[in-house]
N, C-alpha and C. Protein backbone atom coordinates (compact mmCIF):
# COMPACT_ATOMS: atom_id res chain seq x y z
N UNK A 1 -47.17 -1.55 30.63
CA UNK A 1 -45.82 -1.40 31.14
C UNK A 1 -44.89 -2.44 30.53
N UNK A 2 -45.22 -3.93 30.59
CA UNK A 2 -44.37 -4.84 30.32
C UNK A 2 -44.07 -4.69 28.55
N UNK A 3 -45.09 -3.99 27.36
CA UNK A 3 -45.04 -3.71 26.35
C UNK A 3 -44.04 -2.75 25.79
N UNK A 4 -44.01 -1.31 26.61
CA UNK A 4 -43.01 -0.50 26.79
C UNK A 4 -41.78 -0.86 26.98
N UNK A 5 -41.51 -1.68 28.06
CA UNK A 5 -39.99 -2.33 28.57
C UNK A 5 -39.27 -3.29 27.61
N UNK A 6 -40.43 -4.26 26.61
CA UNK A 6 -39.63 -4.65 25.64
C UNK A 6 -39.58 -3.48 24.47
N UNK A 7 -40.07 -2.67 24.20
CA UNK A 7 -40.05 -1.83 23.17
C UNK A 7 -38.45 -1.12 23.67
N UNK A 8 -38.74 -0.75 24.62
CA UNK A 8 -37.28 -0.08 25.02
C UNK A 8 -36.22 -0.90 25.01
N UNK A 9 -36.04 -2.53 25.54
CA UNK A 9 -35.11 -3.31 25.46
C UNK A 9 -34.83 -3.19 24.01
N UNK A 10 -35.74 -3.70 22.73
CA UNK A 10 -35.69 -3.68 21.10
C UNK A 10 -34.69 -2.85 21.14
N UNK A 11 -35.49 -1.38 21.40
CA UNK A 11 -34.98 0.31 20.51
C UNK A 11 -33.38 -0.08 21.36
N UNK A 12 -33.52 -0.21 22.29
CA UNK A 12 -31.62 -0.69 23.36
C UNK A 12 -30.81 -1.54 22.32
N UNK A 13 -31.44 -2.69 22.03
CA UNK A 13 -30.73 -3.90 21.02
C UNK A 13 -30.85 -3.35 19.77
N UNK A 14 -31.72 -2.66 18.87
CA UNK A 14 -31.41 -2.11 17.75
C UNK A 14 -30.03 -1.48 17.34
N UNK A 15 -30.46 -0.14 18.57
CA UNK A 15 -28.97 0.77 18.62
C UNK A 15 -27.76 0.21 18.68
N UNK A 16 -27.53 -1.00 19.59
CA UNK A 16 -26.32 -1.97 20.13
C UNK A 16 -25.97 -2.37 18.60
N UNK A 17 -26.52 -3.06 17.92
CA UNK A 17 -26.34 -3.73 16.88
C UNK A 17 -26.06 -2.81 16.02
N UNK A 18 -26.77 -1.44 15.42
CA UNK A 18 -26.05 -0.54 14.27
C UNK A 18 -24.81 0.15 15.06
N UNK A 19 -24.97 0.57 16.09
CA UNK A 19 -23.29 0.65 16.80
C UNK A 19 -22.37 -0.21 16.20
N UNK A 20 -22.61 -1.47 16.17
CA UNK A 20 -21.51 -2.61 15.85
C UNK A 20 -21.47 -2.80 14.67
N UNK A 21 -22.20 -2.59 13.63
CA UNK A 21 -22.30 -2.43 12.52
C UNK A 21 -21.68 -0.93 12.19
N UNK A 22 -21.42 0.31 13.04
CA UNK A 22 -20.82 1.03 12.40
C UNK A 22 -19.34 1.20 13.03
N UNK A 23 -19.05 0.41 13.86
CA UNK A 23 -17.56 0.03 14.23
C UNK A 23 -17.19 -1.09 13.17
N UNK A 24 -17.66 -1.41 12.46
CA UNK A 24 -16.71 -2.61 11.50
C UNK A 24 -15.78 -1.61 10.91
N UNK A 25 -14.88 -3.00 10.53
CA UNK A 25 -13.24 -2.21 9.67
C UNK A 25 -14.16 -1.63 8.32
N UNK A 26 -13.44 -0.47 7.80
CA UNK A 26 -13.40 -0.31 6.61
C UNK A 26 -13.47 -1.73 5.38
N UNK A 27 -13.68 -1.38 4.53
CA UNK A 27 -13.60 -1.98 3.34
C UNK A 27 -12.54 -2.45 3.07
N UNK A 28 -11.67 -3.56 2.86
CA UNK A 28 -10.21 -3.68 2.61
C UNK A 28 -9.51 -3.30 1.23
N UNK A 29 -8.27 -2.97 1.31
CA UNK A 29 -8.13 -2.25 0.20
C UNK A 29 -7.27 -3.80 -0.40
N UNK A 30 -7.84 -3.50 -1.99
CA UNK A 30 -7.42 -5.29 -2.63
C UNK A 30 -6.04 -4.78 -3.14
N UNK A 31 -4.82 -5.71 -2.74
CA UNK A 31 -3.58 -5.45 -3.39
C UNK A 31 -3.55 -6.71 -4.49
N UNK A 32 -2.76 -6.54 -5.79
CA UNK A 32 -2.79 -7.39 -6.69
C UNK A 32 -1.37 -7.17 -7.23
N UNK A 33 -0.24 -8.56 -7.76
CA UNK A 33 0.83 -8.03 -8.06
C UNK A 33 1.96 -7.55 -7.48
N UNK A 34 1.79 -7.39 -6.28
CA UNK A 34 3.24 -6.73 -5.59
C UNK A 34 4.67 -7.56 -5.59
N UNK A 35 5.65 -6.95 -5.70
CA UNK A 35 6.41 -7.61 -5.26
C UNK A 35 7.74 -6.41 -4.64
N UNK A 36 8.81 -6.31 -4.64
CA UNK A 36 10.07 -6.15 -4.43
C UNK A 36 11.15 -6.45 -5.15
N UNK A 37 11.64 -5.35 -5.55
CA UNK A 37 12.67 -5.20 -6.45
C UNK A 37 14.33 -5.39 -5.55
N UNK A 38 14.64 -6.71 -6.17
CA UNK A 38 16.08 -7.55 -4.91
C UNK A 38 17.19 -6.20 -5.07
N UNK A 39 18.24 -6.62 -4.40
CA UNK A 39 18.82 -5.45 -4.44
C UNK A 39 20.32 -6.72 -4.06
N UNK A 40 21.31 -5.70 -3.92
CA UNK A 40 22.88 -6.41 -3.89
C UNK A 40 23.16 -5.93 -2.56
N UNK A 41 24.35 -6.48 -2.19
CA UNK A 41 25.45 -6.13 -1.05
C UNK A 41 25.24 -4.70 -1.09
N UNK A 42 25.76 -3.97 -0.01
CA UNK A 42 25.77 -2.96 -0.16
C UNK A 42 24.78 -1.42 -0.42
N UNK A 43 23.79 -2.05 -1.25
CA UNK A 43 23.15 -1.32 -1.92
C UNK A 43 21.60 -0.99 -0.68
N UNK A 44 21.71 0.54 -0.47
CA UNK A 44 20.92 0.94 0.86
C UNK A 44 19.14 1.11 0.45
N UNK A 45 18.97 1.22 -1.13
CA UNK A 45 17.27 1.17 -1.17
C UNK A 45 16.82 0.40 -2.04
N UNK A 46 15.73 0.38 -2.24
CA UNK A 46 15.24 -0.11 -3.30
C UNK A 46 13.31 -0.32 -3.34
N UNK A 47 12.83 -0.73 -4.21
CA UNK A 47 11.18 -0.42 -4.12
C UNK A 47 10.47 -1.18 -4.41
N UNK A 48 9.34 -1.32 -3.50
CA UNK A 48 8.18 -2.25 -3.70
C UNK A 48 6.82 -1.64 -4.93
N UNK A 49 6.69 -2.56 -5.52
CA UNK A 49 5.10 -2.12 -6.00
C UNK A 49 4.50 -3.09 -5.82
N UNK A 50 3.02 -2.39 -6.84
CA UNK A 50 2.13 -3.09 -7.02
C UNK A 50 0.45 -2.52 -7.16
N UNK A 51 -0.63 -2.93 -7.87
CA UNK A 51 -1.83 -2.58 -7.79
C UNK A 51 -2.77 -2.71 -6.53
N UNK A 52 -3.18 -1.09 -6.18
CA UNK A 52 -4.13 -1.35 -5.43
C UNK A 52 -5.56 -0.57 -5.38
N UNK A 53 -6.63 -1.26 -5.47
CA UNK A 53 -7.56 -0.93 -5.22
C UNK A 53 -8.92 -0.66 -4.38
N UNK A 54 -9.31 0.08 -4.09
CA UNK A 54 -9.95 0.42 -2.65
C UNK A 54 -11.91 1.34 -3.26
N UNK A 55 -12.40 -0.37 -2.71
CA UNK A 55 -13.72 -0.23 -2.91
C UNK A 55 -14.44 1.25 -2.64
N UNK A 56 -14.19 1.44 -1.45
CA UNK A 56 -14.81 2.90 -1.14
C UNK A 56 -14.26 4.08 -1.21
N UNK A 57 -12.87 3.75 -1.99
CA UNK A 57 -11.87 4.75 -1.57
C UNK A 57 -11.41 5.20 -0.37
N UNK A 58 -9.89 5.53 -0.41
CA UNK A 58 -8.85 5.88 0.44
C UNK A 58 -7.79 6.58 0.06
N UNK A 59 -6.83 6.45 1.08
CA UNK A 59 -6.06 6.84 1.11
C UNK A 59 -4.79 6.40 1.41
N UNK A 60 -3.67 6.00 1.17
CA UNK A 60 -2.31 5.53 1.28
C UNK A 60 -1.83 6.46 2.10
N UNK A 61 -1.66 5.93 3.54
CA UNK A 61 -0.85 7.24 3.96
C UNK A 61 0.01 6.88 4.70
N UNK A 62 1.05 5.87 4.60
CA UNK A 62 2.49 5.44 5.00
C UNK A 62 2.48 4.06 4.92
N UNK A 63 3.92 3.60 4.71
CA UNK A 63 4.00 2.26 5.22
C UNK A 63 5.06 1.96 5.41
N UNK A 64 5.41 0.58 5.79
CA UNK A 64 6.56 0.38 7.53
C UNK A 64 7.00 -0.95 6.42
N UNK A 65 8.45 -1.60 7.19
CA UNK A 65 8.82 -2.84 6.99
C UNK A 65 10.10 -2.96 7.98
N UNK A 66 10.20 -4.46 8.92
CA UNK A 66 11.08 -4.31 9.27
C UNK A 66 12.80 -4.40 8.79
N UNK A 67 12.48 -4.48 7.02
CA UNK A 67 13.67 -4.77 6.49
C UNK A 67 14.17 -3.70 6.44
N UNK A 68 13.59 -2.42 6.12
CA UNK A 68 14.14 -1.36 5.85
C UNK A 68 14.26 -0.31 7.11
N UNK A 69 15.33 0.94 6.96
CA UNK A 69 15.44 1.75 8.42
C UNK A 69 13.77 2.63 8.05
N UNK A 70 13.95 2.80 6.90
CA UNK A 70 12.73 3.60 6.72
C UNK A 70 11.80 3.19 5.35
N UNK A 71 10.43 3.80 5.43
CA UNK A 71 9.83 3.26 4.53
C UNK A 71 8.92 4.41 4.18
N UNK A 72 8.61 4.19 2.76
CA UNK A 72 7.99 5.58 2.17
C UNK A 72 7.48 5.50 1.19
N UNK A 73 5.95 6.13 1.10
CA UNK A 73 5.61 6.19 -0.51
C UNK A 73 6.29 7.38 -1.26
N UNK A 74 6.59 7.22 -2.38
CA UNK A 74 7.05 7.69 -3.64
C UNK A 74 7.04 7.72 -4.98
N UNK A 75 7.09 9.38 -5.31
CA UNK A 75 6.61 9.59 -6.86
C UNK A 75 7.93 9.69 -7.54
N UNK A 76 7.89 9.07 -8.54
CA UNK A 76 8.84 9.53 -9.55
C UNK A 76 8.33 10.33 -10.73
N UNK A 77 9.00 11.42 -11.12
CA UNK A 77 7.93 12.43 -11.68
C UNK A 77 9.41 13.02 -12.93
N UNK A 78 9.12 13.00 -14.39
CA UNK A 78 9.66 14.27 -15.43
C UNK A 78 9.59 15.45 -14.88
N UNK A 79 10.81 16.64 -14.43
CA UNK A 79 10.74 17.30 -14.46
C UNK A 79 11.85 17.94 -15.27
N UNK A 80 11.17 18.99 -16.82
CA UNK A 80 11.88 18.97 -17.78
C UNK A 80 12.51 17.71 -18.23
N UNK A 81 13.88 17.62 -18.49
CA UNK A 81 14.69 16.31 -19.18
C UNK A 81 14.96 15.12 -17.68
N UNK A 82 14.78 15.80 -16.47
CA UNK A 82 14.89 14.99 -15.15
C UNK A 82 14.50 14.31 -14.57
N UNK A 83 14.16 13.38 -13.98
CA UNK A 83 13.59 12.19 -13.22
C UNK A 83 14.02 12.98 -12.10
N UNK A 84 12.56 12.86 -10.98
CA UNK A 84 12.91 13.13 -9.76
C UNK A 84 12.36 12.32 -8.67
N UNK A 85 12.45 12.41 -8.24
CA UNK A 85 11.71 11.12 -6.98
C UNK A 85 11.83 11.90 -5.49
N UNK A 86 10.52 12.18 -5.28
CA UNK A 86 10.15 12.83 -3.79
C UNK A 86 9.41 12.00 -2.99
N UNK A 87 9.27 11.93 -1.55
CA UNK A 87 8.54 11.58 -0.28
C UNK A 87 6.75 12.18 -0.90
N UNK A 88 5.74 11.10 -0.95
CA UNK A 88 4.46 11.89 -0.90
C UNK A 88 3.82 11.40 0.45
N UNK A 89 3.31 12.33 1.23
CA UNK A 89 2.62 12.13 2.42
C UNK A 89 1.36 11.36 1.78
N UNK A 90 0.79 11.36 0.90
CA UNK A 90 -0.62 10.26 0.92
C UNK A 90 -0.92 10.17 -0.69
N UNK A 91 -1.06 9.23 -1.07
CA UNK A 91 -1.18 8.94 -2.19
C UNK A 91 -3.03 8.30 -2.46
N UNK A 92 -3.99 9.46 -2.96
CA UNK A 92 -5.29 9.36 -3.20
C UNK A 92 -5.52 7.49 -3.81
N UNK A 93 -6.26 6.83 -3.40
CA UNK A 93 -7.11 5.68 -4.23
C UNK A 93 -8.71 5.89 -4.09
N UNK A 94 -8.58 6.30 -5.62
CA UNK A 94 -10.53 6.71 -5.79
C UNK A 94 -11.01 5.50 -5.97
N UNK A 95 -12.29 5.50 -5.42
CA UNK A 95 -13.20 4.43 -5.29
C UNK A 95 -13.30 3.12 -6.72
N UNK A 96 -12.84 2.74 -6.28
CA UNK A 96 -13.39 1.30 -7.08
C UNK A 96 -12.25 1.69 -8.60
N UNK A 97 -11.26 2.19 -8.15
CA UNK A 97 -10.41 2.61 -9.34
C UNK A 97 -8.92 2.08 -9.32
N UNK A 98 -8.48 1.29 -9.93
CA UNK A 98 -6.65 0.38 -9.54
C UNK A 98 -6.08 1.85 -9.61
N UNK A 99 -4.94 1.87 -8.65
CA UNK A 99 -3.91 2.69 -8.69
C UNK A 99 -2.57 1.87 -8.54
N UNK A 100 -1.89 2.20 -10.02
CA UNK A 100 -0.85 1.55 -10.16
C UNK A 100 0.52 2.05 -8.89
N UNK A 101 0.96 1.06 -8.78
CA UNK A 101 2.48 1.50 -8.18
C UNK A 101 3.57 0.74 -8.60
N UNK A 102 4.30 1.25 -9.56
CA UNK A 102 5.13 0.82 -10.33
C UNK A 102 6.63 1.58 -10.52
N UNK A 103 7.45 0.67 -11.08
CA UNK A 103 8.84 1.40 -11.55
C UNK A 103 8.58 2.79 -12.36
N UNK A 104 9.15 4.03 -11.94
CA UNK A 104 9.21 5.14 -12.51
C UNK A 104 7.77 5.80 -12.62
N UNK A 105 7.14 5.81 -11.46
CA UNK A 105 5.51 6.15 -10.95
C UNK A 105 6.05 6.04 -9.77
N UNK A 106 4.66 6.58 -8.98
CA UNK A 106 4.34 6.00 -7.48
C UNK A 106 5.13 4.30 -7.33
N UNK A 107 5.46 4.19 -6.07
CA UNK A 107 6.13 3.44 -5.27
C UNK A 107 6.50 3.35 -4.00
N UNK A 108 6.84 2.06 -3.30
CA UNK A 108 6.95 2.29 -1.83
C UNK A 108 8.58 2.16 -1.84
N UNK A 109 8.78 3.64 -1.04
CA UNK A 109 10.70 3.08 -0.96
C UNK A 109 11.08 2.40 0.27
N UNK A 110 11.87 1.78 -0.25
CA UNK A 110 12.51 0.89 1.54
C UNK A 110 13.54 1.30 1.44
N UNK A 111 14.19 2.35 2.39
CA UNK A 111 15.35 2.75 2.67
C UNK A 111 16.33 2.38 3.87
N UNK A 112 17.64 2.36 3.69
CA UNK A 112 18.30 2.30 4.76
C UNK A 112 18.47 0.92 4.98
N UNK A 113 18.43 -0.44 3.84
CA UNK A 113 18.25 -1.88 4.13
C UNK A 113 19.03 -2.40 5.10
N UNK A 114 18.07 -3.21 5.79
CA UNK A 114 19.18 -3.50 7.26
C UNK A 114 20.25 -4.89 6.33
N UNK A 115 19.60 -5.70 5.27
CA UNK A 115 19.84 -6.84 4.55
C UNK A 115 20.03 -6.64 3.35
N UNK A 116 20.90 -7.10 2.52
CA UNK A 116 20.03 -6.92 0.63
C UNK A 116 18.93 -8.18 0.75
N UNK A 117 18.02 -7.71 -0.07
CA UNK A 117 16.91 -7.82 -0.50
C UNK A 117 17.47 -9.38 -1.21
N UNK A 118 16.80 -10.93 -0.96
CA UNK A 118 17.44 -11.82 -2.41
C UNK A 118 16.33 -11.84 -3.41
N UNK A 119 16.80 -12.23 -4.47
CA UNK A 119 15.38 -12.92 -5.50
C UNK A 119 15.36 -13.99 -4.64
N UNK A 120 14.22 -14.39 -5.13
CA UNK A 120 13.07 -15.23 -4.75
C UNK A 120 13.04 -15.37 -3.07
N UNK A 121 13.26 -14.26 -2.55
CA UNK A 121 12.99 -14.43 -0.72
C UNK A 121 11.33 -13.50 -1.00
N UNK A 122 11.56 -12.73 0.55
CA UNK A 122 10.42 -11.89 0.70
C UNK A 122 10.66 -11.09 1.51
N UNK A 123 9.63 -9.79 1.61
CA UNK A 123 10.60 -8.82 2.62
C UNK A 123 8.37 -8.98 3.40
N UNK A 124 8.29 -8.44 4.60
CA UNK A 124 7.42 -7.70 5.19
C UNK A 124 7.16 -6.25 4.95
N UNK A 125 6.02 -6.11 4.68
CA UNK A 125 5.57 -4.70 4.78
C UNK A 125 4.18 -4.66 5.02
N UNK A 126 4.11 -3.33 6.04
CA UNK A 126 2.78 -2.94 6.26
C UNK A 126 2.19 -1.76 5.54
N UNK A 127 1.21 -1.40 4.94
CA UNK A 127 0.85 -0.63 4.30
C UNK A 127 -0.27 0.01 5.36
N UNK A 128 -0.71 1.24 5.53
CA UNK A 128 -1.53 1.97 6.16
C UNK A 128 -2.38 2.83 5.64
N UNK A 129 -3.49 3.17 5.91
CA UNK A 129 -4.94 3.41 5.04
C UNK A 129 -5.16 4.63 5.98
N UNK A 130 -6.34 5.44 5.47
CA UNK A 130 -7.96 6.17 6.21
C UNK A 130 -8.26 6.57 5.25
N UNK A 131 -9.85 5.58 5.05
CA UNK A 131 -10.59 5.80 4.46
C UNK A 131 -11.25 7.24 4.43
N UNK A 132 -12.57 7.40 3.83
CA UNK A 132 -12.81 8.77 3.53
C UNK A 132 -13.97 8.86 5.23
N UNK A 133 -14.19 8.40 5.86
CA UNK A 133 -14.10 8.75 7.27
C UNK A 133 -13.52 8.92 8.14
N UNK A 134 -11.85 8.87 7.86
CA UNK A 134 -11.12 9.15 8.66
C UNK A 134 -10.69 8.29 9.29
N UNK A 135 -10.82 7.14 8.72
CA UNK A 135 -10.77 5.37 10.38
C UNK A 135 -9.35 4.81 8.95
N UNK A 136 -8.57 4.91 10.35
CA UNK A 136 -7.06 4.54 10.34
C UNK A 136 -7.22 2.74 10.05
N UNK A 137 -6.35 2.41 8.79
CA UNK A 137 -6.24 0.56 8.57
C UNK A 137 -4.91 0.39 8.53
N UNK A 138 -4.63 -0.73 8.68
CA UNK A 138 -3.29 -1.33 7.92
C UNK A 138 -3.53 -2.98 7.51
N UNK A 139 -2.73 -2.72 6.56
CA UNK A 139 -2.87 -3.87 5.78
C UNK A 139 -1.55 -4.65 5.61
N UNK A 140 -1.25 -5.86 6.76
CA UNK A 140 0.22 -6.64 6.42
C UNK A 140 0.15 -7.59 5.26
N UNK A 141 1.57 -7.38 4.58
CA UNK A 141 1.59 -7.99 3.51
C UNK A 141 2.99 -9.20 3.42
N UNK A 142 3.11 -10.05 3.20
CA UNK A 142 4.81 -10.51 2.34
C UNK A 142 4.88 -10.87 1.16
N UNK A 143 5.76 -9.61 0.87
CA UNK A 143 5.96 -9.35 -0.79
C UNK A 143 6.93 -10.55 -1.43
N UNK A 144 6.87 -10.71 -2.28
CA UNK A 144 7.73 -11.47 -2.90
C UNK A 144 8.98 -10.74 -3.47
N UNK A 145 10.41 -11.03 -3.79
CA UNK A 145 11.40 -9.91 -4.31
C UNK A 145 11.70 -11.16 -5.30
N UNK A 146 12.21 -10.17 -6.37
CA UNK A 146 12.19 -10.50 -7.73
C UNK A 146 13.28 -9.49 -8.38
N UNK A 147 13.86 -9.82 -9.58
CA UNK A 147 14.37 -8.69 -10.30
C UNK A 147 13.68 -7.97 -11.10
N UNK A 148 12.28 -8.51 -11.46
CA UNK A 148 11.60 -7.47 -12.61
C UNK A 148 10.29 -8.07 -12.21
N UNK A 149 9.26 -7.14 -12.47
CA UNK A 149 8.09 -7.56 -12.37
C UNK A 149 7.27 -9.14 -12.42
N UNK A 150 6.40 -9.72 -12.16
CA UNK A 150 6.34 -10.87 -11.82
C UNK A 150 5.10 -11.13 -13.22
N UNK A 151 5.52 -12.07 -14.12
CA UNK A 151 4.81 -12.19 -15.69
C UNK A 151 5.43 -10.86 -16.62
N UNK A 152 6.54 -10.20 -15.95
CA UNK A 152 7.30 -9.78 -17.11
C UNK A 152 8.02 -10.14 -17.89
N UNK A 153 7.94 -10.07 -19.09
CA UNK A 153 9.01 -11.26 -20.40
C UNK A 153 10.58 -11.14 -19.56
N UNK A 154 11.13 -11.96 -20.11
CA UNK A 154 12.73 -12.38 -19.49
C UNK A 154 13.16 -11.05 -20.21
N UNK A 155 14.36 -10.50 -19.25
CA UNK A 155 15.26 -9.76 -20.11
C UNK A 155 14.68 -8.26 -20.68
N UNK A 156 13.52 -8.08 -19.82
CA UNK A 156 12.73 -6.79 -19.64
C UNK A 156 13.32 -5.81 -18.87
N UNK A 157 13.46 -4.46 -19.08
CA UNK A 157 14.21 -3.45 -18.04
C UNK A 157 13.47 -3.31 -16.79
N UNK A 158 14.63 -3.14 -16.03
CA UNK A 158 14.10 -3.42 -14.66
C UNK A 158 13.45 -1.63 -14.62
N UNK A 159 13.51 -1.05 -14.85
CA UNK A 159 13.40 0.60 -14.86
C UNK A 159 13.21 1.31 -15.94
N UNK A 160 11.71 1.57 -16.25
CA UNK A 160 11.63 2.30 -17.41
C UNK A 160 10.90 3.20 -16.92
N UNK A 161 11.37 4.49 -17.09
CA UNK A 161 11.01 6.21 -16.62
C UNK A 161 11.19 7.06 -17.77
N UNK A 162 11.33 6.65 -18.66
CA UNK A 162 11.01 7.50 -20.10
C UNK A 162 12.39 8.40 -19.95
N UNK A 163 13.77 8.36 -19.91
CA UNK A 163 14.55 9.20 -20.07
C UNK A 163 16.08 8.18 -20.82
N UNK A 164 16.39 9.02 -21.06
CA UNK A 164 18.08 8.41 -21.62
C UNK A 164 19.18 8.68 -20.89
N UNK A 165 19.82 7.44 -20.60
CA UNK A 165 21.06 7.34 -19.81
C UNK A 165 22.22 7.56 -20.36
């Protein structure tokens, strides 16, 4: 009897423990590079990037800041001679693979700025995940704002999308 009762306590504490082992967070998704593109008086959007990569793969599927009224991932896409830029509900990151987010690509828009944006300040943003099980993350960040990418040569375009102005 007393052999049984610890066998059953074990098989009790086994289960307890891979339970808790299968409630851990996801994998974190590694951001590298981000920053925020400053913006002027007046001026109501403007966009964050940056590299991210996600060990087990995920998924990008919104993100927040309290600088902006709204916040959004976004593609900028050639269509014919046009640049277009739409709202994407989730932007795929395959496993163990960088997905760029950059000027005139994927990007996060911050719309509706409650502030302009300065160089060298920082704005908040949260970025939000589910992995390929379905388990909801977020990931807070403070970006740095800049006028052009951060180790980009001086006097580099702030916006290159392959079209003529």
């Amino acid at each position: 009897m007393m052999f049984r009762m610890h066998t059953l306590a074990g098989l009790a504490l086994s289960t307890l423990l891979a339970g808790a082992a299968w409630a851990q967070a996801p994998a974190a998704v590694k951001v590298d590079g981000a920053w925020a593109r400053a913006s002027v008086p007046g001026q109501k959007g403007t966009g964050a990037f940056m590299t991210l990569t996600a060990p087990q793969g995920a998924r990008l599927v919104g993100a927040s800041s309290p600088a902006a009224g709204v916040t959004e991932v976004h593609e900028m896409k050639l269509d014919g001679d046009v640049m277009r830029m739409r709202a994407v509900p989730v932007l795929e990151l395959p496993a163990g693979k960088a997905v760029e987010l950059k000027p005139g690509g994927f990007h996060i828009m911050l719309l509706d700025l409650k502030a302009p944006l300065a160089k060298d300040g920082s704005v908040p943003l949260t970025l939000s995940f589910k992995d390929a099980k379905g388990v909801d993350s977020k990931l807070e960040l403070t970006v740095p704002v800049a006028t052009s990418a951060p180790g980009a040569p001086a006097g580099a375009p702030a916006h290159a999308h392959g079209h003529k102005h």
